[in-house]
PDB file of N, CA and C in Angstrom:
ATOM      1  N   UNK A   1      17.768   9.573  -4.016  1.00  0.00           N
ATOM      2  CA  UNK A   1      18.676   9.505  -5.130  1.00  0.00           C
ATOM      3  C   UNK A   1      18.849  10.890  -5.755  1.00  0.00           C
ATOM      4  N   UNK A   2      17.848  11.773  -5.758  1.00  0.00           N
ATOM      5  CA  UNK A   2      18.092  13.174  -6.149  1.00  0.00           C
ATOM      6  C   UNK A   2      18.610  13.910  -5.298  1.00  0.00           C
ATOM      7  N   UNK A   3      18.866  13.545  -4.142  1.00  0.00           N
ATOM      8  CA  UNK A   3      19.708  14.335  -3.331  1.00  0.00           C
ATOM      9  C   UNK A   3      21.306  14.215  -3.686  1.00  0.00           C
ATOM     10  N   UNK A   4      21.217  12.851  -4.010  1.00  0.00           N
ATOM     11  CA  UNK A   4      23.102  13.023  -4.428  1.00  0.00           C
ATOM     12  C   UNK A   4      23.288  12.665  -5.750  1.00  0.00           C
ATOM     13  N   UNK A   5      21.959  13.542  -6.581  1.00  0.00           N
ATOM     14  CA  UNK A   5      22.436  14.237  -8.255  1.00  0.00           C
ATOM     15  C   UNK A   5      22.464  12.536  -8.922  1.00  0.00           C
ATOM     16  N   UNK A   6      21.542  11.361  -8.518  1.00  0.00           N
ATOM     17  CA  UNK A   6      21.626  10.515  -9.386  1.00  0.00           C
ATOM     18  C   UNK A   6      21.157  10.886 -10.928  1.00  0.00           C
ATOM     19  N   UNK A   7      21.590  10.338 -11.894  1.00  0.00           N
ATOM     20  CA  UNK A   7      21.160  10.625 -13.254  1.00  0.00           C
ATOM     21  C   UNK A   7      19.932   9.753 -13.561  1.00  0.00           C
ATOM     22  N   UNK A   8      18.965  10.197 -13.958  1.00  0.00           N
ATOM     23  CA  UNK A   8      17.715   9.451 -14.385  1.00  0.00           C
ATOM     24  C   UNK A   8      17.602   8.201 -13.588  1.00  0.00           C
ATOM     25  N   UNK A   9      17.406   8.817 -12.119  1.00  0.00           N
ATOM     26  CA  UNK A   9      16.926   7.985 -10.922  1.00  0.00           C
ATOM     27  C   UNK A   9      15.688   7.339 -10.914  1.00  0.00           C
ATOM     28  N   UNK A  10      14.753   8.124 -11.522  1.00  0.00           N
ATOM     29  CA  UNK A  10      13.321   7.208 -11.622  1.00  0.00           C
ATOM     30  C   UNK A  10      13.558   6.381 -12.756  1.00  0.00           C
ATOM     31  N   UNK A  11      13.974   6.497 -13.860  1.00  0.00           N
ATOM     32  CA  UNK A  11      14.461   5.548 -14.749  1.00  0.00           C
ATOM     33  C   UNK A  11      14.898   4.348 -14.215  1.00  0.00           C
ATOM     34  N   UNK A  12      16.040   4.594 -13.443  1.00  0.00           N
ATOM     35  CA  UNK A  12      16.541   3.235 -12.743  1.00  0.00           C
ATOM     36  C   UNK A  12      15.646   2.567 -11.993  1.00  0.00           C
ATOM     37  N   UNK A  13      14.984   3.346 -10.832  1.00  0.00           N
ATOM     38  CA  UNK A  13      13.778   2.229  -9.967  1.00  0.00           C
ATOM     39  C   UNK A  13      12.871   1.570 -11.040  1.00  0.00           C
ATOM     40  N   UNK A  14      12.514   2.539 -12.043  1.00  0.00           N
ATOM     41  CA  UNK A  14      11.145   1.839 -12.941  1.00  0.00           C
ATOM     42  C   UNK A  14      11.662   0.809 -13.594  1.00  0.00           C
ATOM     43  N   UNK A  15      12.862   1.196 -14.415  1.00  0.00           N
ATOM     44  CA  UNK A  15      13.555  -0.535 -15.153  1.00  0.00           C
ATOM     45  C   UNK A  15      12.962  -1.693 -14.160  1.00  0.00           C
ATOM     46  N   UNK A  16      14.270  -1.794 -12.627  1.00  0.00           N
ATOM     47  CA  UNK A  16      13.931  -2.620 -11.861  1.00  0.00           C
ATOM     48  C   UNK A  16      12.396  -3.021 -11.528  1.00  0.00           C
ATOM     49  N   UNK A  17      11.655  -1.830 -11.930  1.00  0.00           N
ATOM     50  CA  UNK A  17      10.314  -2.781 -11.366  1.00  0.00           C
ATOM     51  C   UNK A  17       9.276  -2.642 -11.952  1.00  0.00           C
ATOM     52  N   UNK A  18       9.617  -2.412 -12.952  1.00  0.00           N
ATOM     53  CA  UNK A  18       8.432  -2.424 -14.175  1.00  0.00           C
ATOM     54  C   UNK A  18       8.190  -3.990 -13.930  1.00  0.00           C
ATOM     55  N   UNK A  19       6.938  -4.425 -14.019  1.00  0.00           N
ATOM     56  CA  UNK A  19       6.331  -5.768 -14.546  1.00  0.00           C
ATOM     57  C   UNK A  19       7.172  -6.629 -13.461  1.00  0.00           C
ATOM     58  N   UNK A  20       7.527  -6.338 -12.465  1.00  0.00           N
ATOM     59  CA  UNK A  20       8.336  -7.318 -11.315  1.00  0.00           C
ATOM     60  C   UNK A  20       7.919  -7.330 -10.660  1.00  0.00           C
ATOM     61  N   UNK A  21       8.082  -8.606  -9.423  1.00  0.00           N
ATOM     62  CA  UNK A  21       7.886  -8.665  -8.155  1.00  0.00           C
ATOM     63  C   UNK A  21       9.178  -8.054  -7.406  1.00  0.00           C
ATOM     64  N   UNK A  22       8.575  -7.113  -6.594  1.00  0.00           N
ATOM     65  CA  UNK A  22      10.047  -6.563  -5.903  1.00  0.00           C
ATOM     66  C   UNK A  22       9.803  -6.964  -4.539  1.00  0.00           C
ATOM     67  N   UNK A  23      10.704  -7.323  -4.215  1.00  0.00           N
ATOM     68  CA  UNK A  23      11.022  -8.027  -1.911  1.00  0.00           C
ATOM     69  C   UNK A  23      12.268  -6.681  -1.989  1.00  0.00           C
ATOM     70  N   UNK A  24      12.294  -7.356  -0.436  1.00  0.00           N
ATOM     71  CA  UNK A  24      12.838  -6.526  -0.023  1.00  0.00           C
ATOM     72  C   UNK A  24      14.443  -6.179  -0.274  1.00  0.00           C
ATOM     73  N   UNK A  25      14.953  -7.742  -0.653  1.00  0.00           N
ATOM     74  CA  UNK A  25      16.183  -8.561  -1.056  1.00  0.00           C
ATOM     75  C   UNK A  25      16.405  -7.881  -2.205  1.00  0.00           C
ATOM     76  N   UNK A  26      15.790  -7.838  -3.147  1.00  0.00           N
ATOM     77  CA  UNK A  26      16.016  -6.995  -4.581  1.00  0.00           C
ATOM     78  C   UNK A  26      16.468  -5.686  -4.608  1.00  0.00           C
ATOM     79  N   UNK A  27      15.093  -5.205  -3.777  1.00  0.00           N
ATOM     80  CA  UNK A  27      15.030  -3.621  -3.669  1.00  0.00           C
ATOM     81  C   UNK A  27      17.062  -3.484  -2.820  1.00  0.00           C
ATOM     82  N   UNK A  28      17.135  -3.809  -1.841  1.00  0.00           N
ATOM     83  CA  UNK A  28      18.423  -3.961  -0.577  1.00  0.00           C
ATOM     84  C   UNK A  28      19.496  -3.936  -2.508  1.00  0.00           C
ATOM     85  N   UNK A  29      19.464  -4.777  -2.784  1.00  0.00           N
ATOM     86  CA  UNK A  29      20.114  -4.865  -4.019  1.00  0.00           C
ATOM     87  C   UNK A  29      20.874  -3.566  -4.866  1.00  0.00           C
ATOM     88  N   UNK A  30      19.407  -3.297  -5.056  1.00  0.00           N
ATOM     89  CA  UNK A  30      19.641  -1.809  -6.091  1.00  0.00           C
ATOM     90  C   UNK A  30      20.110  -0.633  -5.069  1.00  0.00           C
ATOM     91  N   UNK A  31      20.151  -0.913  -4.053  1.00  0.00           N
ATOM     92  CA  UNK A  31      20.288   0.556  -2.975  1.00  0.00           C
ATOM     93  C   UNK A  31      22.108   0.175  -2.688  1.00  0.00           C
ATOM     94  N   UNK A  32      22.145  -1.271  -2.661  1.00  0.00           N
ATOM     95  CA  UNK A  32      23.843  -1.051  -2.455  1.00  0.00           C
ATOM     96  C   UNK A  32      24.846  -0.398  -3.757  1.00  0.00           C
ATOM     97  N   UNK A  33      24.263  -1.167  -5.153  1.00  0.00           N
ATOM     98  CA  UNK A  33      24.406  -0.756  -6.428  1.00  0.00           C
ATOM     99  C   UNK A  33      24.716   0.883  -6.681  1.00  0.00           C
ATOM    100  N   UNK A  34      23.994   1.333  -6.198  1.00  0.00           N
ATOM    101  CA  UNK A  34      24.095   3.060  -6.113  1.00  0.00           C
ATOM    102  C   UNK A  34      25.283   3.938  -5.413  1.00  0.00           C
ATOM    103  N   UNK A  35      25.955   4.420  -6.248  1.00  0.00           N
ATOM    104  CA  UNK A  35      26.584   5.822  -6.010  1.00  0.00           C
ATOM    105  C   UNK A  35      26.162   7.013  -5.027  1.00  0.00           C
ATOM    106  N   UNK A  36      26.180   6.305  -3.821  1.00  0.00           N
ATOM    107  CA  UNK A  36      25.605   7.410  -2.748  1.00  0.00           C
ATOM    108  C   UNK A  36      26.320   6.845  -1.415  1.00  0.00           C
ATOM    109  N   UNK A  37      26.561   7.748  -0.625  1.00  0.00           N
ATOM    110  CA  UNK A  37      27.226   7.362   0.795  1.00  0.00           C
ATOM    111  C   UNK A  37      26.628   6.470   1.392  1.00  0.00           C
ATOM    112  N   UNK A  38      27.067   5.780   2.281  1.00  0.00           N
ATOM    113  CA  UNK A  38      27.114   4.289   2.857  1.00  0.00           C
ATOM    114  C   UNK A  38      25.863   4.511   3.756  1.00  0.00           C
ATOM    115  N   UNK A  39      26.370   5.699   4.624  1.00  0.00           N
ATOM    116  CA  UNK A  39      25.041   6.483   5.388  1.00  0.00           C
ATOM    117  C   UNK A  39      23.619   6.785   4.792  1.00  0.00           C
ATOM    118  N   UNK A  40      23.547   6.732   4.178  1.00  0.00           N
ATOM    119  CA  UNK A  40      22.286   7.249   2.729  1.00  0.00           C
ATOM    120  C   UNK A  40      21.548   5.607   2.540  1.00  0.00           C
ATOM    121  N   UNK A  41      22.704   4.742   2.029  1.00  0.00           N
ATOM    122  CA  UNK A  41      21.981   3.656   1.315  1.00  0.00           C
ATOM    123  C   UNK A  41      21.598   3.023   2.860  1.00  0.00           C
ATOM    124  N   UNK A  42      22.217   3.055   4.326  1.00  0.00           N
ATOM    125  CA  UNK A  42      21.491   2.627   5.505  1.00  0.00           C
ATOM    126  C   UNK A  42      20.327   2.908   5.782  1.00  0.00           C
ATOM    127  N   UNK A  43      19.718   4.450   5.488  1.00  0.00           N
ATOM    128  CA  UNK A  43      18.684   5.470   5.855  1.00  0.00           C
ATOM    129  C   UNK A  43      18.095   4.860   4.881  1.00  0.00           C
ATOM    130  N   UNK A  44      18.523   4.350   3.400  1.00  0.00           N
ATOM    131  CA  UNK A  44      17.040   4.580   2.835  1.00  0.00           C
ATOM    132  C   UNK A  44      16.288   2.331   2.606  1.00  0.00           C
ATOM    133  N   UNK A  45      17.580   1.609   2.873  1.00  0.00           N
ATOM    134  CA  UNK A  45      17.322   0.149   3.722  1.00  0.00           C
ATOM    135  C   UNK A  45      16.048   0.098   4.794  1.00  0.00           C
ATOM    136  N   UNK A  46      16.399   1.526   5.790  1.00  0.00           N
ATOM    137  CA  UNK A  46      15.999   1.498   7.089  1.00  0.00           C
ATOM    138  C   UNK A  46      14.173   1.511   6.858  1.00  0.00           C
ATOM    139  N   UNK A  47      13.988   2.225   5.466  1.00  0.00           N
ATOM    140  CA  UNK A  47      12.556   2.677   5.439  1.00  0.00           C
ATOM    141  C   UNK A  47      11.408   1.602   5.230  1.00  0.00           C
ATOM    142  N   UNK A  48      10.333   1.688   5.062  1.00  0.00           N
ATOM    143  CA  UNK A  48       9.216   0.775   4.629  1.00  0.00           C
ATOM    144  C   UNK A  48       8.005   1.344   5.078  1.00  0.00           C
ATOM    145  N   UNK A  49       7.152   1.045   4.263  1.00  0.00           N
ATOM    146  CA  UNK A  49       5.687   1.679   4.065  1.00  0.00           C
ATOM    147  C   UNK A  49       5.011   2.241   6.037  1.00  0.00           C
ATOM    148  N   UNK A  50       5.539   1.510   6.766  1.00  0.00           N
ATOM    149  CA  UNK A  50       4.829   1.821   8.441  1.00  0.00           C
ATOM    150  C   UNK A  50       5.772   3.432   9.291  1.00  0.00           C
ATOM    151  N   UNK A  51       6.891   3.363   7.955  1.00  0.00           N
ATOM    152  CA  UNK A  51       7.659   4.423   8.978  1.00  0.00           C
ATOM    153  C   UNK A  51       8.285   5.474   7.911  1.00  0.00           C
ATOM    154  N   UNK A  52       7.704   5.451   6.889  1.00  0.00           N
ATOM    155  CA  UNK A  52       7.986   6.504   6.064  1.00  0.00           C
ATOM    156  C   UNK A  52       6.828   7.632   5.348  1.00  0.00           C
ATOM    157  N   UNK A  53       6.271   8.728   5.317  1.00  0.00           N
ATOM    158  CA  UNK A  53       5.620   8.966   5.476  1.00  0.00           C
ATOM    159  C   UNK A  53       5.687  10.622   4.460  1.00  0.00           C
ATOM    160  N   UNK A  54       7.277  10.365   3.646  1.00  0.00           N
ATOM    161  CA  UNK A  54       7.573  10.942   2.807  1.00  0.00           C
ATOM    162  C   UNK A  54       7.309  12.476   3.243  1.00  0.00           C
ATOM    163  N   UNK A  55       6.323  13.540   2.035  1.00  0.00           N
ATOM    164  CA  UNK A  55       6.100  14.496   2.547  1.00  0.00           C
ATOM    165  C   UNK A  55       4.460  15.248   2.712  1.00  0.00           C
ATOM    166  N   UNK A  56       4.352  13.871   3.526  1.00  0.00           N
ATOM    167  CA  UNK A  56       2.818  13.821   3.399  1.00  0.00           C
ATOM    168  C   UNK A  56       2.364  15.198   4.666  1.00  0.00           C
ATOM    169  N   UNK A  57       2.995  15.002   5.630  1.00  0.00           N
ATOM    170  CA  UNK A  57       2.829  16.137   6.193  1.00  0.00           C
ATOM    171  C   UNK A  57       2.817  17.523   5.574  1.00  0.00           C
ATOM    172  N   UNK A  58       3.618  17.923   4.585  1.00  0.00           N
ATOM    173  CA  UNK A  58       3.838  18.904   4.124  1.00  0.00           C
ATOM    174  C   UNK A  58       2.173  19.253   3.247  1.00  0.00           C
ATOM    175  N   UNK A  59       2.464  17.982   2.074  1.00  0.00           N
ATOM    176  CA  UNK A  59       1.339  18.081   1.963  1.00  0.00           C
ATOM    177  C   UNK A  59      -0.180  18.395   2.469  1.00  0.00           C
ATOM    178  N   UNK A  60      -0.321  18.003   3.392  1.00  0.00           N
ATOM    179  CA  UNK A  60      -1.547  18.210   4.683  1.00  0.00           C
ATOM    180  C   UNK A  60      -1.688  19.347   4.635  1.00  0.00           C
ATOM    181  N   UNK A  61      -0.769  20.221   5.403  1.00  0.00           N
ATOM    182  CA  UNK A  61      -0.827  21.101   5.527  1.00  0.00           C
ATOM    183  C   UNK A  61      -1.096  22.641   4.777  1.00  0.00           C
ATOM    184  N   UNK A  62      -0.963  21.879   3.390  1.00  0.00           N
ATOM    185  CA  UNK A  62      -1.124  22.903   2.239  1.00  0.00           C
ATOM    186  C   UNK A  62      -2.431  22.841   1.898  1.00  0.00           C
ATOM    187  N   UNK A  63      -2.997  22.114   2.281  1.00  0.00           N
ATOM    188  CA  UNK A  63      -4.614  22.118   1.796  1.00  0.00           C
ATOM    189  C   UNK A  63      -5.363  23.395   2.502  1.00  0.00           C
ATOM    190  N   UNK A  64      -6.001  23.686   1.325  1.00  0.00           N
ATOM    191  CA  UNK A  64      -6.551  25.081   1.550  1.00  0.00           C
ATOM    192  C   UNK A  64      -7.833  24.982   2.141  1.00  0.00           C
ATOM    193  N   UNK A  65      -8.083  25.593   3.428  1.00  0.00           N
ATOM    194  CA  UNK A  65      -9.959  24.833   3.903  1.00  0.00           C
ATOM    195  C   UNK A  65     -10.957  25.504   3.319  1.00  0.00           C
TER     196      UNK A  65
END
């Protein structure tokens, strides 16, 4: 959502899920709702905890030994 300049994007996820049960149906919900290319809201549908992995690599790698 900060890639295509949403306005107080974490605002919006936290409303939706403050104190909620969120599925997947909900979440699918708020991603069509959004002001972002069609391509974008597919990519970010497509994700879930086994295949997203954010920028954990990056992270890793910054650790100092």
């Amino acid at each position: 959502m900060r890639r295509y300049n949403i306005d107080n994007a974490y605002e919006k996820l936290k409303k939706l899920s403050r104190g909620q049960k969120i599925n997947k149906e909900i979440l699918h919900n708020f991603i069509e709702q959004l002001d972002i290319p069609d391509d974008a809201k597919s990519r970010l549908k497509e994700l879930n905890p086994s295949n997203y992995l954010g920028n954990a690599e990056i992270q890793a790698k910054s650790i100092k030994k």
